[in-house]
C-alpha atoms as a PDB file:
ATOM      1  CA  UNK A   1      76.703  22.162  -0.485  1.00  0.00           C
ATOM      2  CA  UNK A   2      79.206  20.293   0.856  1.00  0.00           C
ATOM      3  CA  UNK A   3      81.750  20.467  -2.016  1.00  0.00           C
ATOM      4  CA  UNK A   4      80.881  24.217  -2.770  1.00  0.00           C
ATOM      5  CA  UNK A   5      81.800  24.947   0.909  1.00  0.00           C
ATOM      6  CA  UNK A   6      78.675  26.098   1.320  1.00  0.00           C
ATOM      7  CA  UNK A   7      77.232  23.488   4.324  1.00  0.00           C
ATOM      8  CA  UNK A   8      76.369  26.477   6.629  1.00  0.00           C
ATOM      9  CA  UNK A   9      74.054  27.732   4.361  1.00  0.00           C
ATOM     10  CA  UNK A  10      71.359  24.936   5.686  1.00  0.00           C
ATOM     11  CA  UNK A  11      71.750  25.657   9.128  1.00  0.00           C
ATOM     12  CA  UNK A  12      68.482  27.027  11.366  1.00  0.00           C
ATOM     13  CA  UNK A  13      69.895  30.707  12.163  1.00  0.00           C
ATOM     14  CA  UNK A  14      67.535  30.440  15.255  1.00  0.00           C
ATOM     15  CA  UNK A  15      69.305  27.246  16.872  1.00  0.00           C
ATOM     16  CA  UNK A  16      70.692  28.339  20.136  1.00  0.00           C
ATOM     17  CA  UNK A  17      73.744  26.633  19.050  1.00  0.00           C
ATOM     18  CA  UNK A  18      75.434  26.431  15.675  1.00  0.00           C
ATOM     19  CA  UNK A  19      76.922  23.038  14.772  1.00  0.00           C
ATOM     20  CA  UNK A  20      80.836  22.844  14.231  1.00  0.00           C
ATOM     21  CA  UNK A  21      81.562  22.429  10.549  1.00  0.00           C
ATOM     22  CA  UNK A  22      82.634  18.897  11.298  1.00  0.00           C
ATOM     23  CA  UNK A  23      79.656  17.680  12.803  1.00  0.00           C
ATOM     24  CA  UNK A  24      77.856  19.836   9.396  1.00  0.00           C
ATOM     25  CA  UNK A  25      79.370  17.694   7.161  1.00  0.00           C
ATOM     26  CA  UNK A  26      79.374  14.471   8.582  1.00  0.00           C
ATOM     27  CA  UNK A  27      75.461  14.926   8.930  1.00  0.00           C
ATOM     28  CA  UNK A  28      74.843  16.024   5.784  1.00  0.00           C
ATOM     29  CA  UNK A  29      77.320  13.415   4.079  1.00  0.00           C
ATOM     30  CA  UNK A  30      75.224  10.655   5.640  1.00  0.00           C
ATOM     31  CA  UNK A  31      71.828  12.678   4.429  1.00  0.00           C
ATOM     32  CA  UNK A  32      72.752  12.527   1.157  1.00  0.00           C
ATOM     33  CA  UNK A  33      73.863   8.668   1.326  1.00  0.00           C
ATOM     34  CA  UNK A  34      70.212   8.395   3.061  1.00  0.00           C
ATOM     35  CA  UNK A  35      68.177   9.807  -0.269  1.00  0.00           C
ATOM     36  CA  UNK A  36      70.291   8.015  -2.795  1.00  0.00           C
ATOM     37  CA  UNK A  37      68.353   7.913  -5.499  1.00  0.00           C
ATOM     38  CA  UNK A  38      69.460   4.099  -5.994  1.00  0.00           C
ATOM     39  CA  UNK A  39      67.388   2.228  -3.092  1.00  0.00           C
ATOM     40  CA  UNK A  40      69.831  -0.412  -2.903  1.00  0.00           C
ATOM     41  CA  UNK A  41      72.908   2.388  -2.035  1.00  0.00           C
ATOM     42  CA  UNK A  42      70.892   3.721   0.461  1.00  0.00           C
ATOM     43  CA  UNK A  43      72.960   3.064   3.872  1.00  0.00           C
ATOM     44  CA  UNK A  44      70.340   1.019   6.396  1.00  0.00           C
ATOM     45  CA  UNK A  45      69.295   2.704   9.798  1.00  0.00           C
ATOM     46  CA  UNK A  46      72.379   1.152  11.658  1.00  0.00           C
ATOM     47  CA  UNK A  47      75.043   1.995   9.597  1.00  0.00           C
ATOM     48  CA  UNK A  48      73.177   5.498   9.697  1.00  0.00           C
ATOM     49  CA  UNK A  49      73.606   5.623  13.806  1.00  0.00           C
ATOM     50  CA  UNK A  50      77.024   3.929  13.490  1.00  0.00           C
ATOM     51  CA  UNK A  51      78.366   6.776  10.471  1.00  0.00           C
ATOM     52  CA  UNK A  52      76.959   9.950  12.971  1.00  0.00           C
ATOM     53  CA  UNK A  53      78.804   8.146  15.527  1.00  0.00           C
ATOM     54  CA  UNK A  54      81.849   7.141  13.769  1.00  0.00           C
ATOM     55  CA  UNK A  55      85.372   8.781  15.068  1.00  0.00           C
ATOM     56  CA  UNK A  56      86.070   9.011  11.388  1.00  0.00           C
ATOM     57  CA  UNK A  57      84.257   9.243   8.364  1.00  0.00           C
ATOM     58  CA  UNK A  58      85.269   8.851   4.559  1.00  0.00           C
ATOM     59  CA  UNK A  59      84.284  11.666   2.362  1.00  0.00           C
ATOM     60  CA  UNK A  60      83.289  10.860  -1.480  1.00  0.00           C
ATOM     61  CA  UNK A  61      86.625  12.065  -2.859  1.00  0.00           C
ATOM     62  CA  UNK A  62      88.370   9.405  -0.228  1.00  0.00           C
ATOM     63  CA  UNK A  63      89.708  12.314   1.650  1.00  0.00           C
ATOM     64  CA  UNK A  64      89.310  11.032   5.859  1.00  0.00           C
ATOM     65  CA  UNK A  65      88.155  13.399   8.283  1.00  0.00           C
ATOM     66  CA  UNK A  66      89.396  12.451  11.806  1.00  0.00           C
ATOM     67  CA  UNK A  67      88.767  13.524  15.523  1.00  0.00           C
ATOM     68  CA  UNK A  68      92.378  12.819  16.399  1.00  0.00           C
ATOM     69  CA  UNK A  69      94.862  12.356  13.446  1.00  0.00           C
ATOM     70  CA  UNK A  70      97.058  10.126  15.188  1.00  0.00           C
ATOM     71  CA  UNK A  71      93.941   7.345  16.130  1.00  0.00           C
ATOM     72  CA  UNK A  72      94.182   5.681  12.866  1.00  0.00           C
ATOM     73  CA  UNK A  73      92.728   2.615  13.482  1.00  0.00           C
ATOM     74  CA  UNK A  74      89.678   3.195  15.483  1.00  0.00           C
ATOM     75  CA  UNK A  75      87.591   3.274  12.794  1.00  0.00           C
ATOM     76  CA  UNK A  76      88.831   0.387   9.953  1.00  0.00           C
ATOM     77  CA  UNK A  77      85.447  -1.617  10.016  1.00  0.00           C
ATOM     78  CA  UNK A  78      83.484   1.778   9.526  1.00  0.00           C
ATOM     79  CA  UNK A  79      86.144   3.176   6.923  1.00  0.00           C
ATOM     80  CA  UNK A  80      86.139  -0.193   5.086  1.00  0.00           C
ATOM     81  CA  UNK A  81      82.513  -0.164   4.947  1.00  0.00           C
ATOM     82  CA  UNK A  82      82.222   3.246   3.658  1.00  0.00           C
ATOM     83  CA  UNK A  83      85.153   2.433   0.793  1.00  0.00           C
ATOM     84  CA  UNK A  84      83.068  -0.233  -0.351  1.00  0.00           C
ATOM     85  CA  UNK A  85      79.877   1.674  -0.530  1.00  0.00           C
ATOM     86  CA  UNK A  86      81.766   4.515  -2.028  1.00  0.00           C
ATOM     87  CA  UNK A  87      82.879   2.548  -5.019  1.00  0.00           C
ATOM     88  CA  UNK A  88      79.697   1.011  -5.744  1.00  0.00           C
ATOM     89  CA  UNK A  89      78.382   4.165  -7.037  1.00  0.00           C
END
């Protein structure tokens, strides 16, 4: 979904209010961390909140999605965290 491009696909068409393609992704990036079929990859409930809340987020391929592309640094504990769990798999 997310790699096809095709993340808008599993929205509700009766929300009042569709979801920016940002927001899409990051949920759905940390759903499919969530259901990891390896228990032991599965992010716990914390790093859950703290990923949906994150100012940036690592994608799988290592590419960095950012709410302001000059605020590099807000995020290093989060992004290092999701590096490491990203090469575990």
């Amino acid at each position: 979904m997310v790699g096809n491009r095709k993340s808008e696909e599993v929205v509700d068409p009766k929300l009042p209010e569709t979801p920016s393609s940002k927001a899409l992704k990051r949920a759905l990036v940390v759903a499919l961390k969530c259901v990891d079929p390896n228990a032991t990859k599965s992010p716990k409930m914390g790093h859950v909140i703290h990923m949906l809340e994150a100012d940036d987020m690592l994608f799988h391929d290592g590419r960095r999605i950012t709410r302001e592309s000059s605020d590099s640094h807000s995020g290093d504990q989060h992004s290092n965290w999701n590096a490491s769990k990203l090469g575990q798999r």
